[in-house]
N, C-alpha and C. Protein backbone atom coordinates (compact mmCIF):
# COMPACT_ATOMS: atom_id res chain seq x y z
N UNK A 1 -0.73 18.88 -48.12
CA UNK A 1 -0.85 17.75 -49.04
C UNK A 1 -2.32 17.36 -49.15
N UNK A 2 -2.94 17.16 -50.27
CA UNK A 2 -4.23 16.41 -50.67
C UNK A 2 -4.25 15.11 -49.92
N UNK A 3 -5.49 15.35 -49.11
CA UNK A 3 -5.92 14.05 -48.22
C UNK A 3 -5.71 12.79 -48.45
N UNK A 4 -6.74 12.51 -50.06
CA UNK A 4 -6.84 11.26 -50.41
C UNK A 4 -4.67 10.52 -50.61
N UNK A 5 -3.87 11.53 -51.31
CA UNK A 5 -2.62 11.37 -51.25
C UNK A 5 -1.82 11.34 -49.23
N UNK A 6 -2.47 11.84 -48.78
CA UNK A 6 -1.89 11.25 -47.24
C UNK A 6 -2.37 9.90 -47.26
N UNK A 7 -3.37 9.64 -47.15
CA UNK A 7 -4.36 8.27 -46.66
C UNK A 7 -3.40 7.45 -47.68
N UNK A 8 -2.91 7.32 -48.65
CA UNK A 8 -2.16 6.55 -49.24
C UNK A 8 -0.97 6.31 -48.94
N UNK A 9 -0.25 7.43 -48.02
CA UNK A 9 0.96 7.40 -47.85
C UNK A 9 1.33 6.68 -45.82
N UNK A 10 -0.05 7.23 -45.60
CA UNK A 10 -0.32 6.95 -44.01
C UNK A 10 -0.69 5.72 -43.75
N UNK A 11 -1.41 5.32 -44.64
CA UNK A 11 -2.33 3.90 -44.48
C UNK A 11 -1.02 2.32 -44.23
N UNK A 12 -1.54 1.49 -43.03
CA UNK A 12 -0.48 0.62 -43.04
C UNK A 12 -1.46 -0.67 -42.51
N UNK A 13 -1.21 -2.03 -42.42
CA UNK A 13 -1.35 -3.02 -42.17
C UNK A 13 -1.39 -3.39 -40.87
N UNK A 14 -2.80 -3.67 -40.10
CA UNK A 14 -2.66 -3.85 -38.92
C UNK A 14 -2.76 -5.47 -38.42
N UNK A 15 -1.81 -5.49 -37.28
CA UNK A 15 -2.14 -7.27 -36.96
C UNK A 15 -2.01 -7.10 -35.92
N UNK A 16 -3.04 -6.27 -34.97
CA UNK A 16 -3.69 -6.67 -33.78
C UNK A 16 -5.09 -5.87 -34.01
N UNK A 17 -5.90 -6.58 -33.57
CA UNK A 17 -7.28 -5.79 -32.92
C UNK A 17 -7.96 -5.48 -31.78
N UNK A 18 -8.73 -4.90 -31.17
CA UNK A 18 -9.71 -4.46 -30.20
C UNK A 18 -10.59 -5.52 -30.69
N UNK A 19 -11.69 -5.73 -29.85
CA UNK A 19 -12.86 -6.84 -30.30
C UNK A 19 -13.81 -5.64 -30.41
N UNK A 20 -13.98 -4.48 -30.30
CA UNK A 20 -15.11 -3.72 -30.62
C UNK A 20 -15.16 -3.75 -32.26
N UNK A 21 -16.91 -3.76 -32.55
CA UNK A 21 -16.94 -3.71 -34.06
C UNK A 21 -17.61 -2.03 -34.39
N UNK A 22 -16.65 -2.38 -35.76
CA UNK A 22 -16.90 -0.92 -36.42
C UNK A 22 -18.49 -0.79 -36.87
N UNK A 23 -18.45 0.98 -36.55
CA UNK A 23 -19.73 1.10 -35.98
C UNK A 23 -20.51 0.93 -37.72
N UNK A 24 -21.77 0.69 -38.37
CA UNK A 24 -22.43 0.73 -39.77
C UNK A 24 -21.98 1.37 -40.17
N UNK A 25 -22.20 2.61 -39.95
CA UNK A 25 -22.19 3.67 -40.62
C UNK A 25 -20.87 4.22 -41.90
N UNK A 26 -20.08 3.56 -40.68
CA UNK A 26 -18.12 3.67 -41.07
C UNK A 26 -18.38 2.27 -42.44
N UNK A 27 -18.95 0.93 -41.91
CA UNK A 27 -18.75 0.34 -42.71
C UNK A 27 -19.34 0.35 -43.78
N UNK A 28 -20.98 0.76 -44.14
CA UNK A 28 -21.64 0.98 -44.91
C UNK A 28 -20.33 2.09 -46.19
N UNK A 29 -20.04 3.27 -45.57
CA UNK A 29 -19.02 3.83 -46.18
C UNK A 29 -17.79 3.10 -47.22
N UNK A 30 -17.68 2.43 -45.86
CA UNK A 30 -15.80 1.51 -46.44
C UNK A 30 -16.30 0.29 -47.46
N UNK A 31 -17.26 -0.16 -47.45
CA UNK A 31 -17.97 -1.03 -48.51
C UNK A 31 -18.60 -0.36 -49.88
N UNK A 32 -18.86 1.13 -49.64
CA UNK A 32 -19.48 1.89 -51.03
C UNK A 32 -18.32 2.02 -51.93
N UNK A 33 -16.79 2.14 -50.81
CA UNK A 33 -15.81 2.87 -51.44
C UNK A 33 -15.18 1.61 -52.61
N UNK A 34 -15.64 0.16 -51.82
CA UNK A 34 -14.97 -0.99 -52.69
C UNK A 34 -15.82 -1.24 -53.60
N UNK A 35 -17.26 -0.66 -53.53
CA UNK A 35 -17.71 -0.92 -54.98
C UNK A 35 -17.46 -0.14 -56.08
N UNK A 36 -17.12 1.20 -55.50
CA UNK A 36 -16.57 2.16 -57.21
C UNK A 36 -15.57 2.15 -57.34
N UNK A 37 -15.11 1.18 -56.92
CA UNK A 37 -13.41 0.75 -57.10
C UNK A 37 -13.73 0.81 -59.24
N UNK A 38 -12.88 0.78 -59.96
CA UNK A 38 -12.25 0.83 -61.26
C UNK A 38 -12.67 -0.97 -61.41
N UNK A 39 -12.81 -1.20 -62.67
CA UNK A 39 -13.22 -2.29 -63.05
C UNK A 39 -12.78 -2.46 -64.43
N UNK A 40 -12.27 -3.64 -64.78
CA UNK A 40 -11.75 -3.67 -66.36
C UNK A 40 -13.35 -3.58 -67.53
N UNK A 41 -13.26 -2.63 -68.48
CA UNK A 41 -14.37 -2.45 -69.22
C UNK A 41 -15.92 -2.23 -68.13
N UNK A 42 -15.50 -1.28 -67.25
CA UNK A 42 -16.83 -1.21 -66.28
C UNK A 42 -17.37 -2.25 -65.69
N UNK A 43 -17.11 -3.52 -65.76
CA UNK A 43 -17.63 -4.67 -65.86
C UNK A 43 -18.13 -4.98 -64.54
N UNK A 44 -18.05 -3.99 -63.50
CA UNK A 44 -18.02 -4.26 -62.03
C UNK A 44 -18.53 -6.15 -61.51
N UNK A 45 -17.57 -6.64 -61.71
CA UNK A 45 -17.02 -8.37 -61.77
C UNK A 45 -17.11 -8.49 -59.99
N UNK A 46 -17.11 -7.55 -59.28
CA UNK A 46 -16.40 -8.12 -57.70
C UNK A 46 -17.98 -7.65 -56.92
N UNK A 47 -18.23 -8.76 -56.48
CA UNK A 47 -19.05 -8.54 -55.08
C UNK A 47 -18.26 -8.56 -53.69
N UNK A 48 -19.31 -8.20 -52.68
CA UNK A 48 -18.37 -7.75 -51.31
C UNK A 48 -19.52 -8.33 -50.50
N UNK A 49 -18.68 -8.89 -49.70
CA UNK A 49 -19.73 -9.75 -48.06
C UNK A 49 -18.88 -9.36 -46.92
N UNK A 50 -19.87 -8.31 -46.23
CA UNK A 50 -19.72 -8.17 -45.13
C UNK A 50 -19.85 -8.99 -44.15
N UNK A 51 -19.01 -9.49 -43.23
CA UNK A 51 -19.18 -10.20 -41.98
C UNK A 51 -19.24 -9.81 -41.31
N UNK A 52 -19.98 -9.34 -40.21
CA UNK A 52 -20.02 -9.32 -38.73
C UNK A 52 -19.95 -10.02 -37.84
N UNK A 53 -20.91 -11.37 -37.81
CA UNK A 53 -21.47 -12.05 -37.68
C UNK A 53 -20.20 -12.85 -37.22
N UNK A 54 -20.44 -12.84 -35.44
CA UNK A 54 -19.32 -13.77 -35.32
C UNK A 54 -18.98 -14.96 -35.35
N UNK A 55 -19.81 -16.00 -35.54
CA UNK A 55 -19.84 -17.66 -36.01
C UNK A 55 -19.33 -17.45 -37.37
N UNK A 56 -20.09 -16.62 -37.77
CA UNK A 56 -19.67 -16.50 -39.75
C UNK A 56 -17.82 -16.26 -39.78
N UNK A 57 -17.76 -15.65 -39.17
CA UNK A 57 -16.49 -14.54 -38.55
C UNK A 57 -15.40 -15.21 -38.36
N UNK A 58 -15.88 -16.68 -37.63
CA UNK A 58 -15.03 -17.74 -36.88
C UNK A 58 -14.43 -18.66 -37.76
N UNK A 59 -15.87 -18.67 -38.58
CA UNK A 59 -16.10 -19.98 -39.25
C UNK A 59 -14.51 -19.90 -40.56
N UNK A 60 -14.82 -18.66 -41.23
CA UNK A 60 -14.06 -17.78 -41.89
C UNK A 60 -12.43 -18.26 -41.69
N UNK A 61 -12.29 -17.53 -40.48
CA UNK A 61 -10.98 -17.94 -39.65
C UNK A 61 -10.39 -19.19 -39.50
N UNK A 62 -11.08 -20.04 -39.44
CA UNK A 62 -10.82 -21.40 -39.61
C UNK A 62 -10.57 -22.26 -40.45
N UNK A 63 -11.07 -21.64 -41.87
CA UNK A 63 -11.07 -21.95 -42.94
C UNK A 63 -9.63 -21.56 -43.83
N UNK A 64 -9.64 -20.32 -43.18
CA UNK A 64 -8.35 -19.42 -43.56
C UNK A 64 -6.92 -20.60 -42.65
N UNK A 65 -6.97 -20.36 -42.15
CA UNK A 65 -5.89 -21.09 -40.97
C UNK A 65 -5.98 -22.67 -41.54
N UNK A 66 -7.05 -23.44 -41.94
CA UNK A 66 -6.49 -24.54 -42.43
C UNK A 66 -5.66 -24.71 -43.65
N UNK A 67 -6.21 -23.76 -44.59
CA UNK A 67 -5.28 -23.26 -45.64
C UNK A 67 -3.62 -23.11 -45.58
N UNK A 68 -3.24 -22.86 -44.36
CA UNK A 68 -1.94 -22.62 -43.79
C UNK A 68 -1.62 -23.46 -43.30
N UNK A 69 -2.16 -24.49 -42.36
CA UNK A 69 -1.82 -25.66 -41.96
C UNK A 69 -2.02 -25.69 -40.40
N UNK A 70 -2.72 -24.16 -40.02
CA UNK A 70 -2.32 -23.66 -38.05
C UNK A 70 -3.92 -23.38 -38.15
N UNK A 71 -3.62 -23.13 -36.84
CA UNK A 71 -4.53 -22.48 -35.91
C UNK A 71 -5.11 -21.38 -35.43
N UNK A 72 -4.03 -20.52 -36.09
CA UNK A 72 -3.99 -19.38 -35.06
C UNK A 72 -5.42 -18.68 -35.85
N UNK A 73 -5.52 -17.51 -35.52
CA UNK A 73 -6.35 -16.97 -36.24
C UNK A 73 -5.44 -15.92 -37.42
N UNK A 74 -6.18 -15.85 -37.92
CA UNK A 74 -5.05 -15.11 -39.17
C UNK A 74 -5.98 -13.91 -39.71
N UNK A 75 -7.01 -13.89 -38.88
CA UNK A 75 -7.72 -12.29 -38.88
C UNK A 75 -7.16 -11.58 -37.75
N UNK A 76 -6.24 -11.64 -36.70
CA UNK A 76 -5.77 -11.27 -36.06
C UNK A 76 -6.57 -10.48 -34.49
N UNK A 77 -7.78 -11.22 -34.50
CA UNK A 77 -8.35 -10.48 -33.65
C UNK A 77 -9.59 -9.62 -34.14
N UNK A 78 -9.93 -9.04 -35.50
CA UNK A 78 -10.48 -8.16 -36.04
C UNK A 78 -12.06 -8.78 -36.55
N UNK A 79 -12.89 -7.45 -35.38
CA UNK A 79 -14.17 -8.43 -35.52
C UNK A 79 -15.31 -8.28 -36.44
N UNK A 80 -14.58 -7.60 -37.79
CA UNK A 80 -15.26 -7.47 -39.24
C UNK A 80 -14.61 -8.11 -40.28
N UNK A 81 -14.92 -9.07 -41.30
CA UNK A 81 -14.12 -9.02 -42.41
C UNK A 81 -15.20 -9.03 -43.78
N UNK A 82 -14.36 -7.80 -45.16
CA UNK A 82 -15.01 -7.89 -45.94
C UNK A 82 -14.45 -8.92 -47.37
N UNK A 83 -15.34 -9.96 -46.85
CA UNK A 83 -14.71 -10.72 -48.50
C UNK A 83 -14.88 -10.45 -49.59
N UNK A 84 -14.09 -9.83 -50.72
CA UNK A 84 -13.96 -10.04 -51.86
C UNK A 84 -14.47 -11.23 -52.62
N UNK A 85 -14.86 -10.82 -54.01
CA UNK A 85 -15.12 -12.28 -54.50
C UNK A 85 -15.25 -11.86 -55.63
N UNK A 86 -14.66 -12.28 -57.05
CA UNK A 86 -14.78 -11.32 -58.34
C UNK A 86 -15.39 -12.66 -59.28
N UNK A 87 -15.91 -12.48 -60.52
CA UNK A 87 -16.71 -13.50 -61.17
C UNK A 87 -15.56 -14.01 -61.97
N UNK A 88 -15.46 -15.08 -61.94
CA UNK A 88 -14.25 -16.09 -62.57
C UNK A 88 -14.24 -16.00 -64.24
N UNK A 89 -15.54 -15.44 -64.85
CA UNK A 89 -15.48 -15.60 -66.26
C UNK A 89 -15.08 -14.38 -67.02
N UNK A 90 -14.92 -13.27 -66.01
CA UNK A 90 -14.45 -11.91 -66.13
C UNK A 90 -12.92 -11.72 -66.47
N UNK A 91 -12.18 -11.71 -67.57
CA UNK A 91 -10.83 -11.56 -67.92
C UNK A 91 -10.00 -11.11 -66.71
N UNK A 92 -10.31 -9.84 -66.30
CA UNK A 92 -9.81 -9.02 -65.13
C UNK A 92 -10.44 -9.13 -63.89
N UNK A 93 -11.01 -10.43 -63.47
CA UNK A 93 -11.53 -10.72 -62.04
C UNK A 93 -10.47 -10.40 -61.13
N UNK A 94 -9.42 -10.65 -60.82
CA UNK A 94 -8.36 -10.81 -59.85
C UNK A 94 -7.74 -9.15 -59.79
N UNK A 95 -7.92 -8.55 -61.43
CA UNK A 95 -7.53 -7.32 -61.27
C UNK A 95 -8.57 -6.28 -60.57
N UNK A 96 -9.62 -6.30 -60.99
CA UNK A 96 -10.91 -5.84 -60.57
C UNK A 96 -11.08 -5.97 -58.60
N UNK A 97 -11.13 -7.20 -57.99
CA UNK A 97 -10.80 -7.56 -56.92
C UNK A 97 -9.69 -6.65 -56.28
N UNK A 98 -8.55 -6.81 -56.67
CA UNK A 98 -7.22 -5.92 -55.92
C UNK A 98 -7.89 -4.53 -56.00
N UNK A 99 -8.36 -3.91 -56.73
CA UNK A 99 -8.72 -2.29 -57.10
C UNK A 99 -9.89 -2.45 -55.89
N UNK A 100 -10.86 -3.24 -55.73
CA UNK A 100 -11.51 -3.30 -54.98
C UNK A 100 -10.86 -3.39 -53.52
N UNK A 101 -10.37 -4.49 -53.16
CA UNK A 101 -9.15 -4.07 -51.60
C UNK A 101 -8.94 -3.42 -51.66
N UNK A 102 -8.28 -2.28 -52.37
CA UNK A 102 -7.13 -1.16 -52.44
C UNK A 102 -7.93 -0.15 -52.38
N UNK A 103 -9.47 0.25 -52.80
CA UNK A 103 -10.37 1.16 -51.86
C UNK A 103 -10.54 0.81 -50.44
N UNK A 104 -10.76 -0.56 -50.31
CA UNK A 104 -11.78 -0.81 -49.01
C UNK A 104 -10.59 -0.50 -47.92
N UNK A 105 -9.01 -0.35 -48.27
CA UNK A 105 -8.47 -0.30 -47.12
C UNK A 105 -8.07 1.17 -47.19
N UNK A 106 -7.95 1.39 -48.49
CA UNK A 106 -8.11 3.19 -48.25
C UNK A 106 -9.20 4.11 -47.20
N UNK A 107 -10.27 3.80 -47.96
CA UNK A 107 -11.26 4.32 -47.00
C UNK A 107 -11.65 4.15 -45.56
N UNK A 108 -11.30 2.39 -45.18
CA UNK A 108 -11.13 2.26 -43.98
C UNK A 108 -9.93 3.57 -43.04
N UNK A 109 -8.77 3.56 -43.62
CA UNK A 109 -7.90 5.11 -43.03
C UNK A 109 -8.21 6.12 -42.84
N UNK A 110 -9.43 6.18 -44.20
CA UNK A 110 -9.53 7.63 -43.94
C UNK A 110 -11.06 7.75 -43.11
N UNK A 111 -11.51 6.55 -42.45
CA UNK A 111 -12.04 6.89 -41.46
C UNK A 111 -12.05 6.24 -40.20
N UNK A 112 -10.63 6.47 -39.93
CA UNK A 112 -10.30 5.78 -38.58
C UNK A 112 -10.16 4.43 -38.14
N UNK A 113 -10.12 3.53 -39.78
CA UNK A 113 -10.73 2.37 -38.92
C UNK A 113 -9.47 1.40 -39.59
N UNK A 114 -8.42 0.46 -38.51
CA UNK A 114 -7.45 -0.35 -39.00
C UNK A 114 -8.19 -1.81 -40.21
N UNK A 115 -6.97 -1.56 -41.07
CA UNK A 115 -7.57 -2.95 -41.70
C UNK A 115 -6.18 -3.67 -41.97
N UNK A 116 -6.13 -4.82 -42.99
CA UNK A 116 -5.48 -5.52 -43.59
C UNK A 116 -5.87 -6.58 -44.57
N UNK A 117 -5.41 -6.68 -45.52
CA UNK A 117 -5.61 -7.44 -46.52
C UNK A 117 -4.53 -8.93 -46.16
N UNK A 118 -6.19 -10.22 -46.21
CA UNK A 118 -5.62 -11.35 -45.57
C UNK A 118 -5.81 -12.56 -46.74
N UNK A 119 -4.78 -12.98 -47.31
CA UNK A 119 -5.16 -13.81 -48.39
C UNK A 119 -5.77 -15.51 -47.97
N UNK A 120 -5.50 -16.14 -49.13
CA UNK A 120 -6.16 -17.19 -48.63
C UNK A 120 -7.76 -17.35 -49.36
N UNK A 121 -8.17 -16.38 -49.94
CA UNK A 121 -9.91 -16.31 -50.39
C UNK A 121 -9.92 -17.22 -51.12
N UNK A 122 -8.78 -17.52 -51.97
CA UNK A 122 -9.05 -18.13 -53.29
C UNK A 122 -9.46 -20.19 -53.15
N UNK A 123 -8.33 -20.19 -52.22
CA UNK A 123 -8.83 -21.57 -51.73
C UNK A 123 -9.67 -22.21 -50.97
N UNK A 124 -10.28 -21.06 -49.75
CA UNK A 124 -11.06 -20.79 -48.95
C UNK A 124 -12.44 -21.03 -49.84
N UNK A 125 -12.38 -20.28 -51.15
CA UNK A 125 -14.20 -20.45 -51.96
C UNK A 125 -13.82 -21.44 -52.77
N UNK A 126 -13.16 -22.28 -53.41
CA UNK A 126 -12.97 -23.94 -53.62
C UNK A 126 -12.92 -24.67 -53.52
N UNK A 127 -13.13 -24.47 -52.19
CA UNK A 127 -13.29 -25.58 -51.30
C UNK A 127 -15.09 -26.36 -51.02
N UNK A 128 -15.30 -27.12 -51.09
CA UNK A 128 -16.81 -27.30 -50.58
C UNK A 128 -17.49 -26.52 -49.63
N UNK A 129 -16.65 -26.09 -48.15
CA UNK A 129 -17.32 -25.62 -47.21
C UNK A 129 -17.67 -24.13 -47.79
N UNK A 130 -16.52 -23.12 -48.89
CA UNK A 130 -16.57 -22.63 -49.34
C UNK A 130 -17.95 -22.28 -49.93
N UNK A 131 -17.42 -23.42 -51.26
CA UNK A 131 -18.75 -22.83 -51.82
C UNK A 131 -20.31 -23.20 -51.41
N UNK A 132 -20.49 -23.39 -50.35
CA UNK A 132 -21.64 -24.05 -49.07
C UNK A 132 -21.92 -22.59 -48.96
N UNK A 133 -20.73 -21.71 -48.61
CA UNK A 133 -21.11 -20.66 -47.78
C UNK A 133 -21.38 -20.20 -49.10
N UNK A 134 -21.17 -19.17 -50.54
CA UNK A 134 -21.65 -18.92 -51.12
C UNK A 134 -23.04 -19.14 -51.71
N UNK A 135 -23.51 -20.39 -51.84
CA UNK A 135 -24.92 -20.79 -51.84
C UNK A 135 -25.90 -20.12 -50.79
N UNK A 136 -25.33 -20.47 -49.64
CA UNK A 136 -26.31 -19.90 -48.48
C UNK A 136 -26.42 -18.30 -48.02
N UNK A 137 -24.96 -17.26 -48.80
CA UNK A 137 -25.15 -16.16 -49.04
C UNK A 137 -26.01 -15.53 -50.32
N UNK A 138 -26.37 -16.72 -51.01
CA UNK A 138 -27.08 -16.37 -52.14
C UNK A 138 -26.21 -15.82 -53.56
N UNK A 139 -24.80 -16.39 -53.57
CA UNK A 139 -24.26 -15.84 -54.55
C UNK A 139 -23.96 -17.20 -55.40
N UNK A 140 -24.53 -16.79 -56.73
CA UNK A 140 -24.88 -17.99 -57.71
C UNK A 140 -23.54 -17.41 -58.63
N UNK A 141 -23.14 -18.87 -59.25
CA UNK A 141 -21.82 -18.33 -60.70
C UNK A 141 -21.31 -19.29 -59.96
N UNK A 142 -20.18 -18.86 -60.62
CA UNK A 142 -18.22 -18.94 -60.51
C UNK A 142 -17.90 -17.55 -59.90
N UNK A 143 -17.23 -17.93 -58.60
CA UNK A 143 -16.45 -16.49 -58.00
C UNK A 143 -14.92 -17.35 -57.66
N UNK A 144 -14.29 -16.41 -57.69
CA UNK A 144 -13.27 -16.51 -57.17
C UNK A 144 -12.75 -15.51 -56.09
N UNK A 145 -12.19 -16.17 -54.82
CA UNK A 145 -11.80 -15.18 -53.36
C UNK A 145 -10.95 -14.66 -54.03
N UNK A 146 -10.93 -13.20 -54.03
CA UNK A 146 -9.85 -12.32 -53.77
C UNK A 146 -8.59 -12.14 -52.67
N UNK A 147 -9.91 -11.29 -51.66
CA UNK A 147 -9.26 -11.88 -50.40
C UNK A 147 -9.85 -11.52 -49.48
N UNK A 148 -9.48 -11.32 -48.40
CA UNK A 148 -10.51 -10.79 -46.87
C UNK A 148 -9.44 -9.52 -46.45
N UNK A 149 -10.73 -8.29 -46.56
CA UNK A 149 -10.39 -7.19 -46.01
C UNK A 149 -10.47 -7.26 -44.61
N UNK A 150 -9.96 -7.53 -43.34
CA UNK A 150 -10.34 -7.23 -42.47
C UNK A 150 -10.27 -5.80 -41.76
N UNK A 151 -11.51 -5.80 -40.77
CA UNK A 151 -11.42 -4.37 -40.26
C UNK A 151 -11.55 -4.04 -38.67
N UNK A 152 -11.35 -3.47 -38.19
CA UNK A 152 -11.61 -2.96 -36.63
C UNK A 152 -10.48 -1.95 -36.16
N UNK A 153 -10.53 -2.10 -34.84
CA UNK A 153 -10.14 -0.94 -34.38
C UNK A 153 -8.93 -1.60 -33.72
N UNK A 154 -7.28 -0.99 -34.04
CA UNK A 154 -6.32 -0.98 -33.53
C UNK A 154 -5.68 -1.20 -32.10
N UNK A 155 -5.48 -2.70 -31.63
CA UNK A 155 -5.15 -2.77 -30.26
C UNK A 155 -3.49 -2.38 -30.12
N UNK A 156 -3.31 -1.04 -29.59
CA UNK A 156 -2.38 -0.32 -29.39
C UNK A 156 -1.84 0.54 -30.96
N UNK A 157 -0.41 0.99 -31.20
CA UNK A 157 -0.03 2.02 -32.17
C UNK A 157 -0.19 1.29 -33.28
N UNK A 158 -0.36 1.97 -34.30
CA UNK A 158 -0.59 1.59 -35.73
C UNK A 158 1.42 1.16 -35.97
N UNK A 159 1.50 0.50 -36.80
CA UNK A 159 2.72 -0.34 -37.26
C UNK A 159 3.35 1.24 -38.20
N UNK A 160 4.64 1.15 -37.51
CA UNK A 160 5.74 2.59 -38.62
C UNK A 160 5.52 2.10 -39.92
N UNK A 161 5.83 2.70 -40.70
CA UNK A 161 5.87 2.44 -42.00
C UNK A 161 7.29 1.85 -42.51
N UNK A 162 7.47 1.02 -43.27
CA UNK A 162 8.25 0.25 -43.73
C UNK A 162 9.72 1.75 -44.39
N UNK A 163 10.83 1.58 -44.77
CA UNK A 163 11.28 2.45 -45.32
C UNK A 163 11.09 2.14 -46.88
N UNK A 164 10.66 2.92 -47.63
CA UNK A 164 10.55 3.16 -48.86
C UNK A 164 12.06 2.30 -50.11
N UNK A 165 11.41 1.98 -51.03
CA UNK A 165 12.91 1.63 -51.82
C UNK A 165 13.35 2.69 -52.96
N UNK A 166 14.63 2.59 -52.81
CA UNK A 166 14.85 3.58 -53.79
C UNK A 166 14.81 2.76 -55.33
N UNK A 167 14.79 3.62 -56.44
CA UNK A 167 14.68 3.69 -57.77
C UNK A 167 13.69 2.78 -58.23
N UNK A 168 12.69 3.08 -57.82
CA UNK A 168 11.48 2.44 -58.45
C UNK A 168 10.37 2.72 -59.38
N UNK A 169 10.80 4.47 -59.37
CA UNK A 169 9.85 5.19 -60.48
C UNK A 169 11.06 5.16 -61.88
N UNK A 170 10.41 5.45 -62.89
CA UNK A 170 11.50 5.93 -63.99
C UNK A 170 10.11 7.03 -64.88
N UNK A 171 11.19 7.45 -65.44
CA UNK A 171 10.46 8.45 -66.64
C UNK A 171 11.06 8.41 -67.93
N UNK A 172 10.42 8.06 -69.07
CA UNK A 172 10.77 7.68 -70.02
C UNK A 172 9.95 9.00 -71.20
């Protein structure tokens, strides 16, 4: 079977992490892959912020979790996340954004490295503290969160795969 078609079929949602961070190199990669993500009319609408940075990291987490109403952390441990953020005046921002996740967690598989897509962005950058942090990342406009890719490395087996549903394709 064609690789890129495994990595699609293999790829699953992780909610535990290791605290080791993924090494540049991997991420530099898994971040190129979310920028040639497909874009409505080329329009490439979505920027990407890498976090490492673990105050940034925290801060993030906290923001996310008040959104929900808890505590917990809802990056699950994972000590990278890449935020999405697509330009609000762009017709297909939100579509543009998903195409963008939907590389960054591809490529994360296909090089070893667990992720999950963690929502919450959207209220997270509407917020004041939000858009505080956009100012001080230097991103000027209207964005709207997509969502937070998170990434790292898998504390214990990757999650089975769900069973598939039947009759969901048709051919007309």
């Amino acid at each position: 079977m064609n690789e890129v078609l495994r990595n699609m079929e293999t790829r699953r949602s992780v909610r535990a992490y290791r605290s080791d961070m993924v090494e540049k190199e991997k991420l530099d990669a898994i971040l190129e892959a979310g920028a040639c993500a497909a874009s409505g009319m080329g329009r490439q609408s979505v920027k990407l912020v890498a976090v490492t940075d673990k105050e940034t990291r925290d801060q993030l987490s906290r923001m996310n979790a008040a959104v929900m109403g808890s505590n917990s952390d809802p990056f699950y441990g994972a000590p990278a996340v890449i935020v999405v953020l697509a330009d609000k005046s762009v017709p297909t921002c939100l579509y543009d954004g998903s195409l963008a996740m939907g590389n960054l967690m591809l490529a994360a598989h296909s090089l070893g490295v667990a992720s999950c897509w963690i929502h919450r962005a959207k209220e997270e950058f509407e917020s004041p503290e939000g858009k505080e942090l956009l100012k001080k990342w230097g991103i000027e406009g209207e964005f709207e969160g997509i969502g937070h890719c998170i990434l790292g490395y898998a504390d214990g087996a990757e999650p089975a795969p769900h069973p598939r549903k039947e009759n969901r394709i048709y051919y007309v």
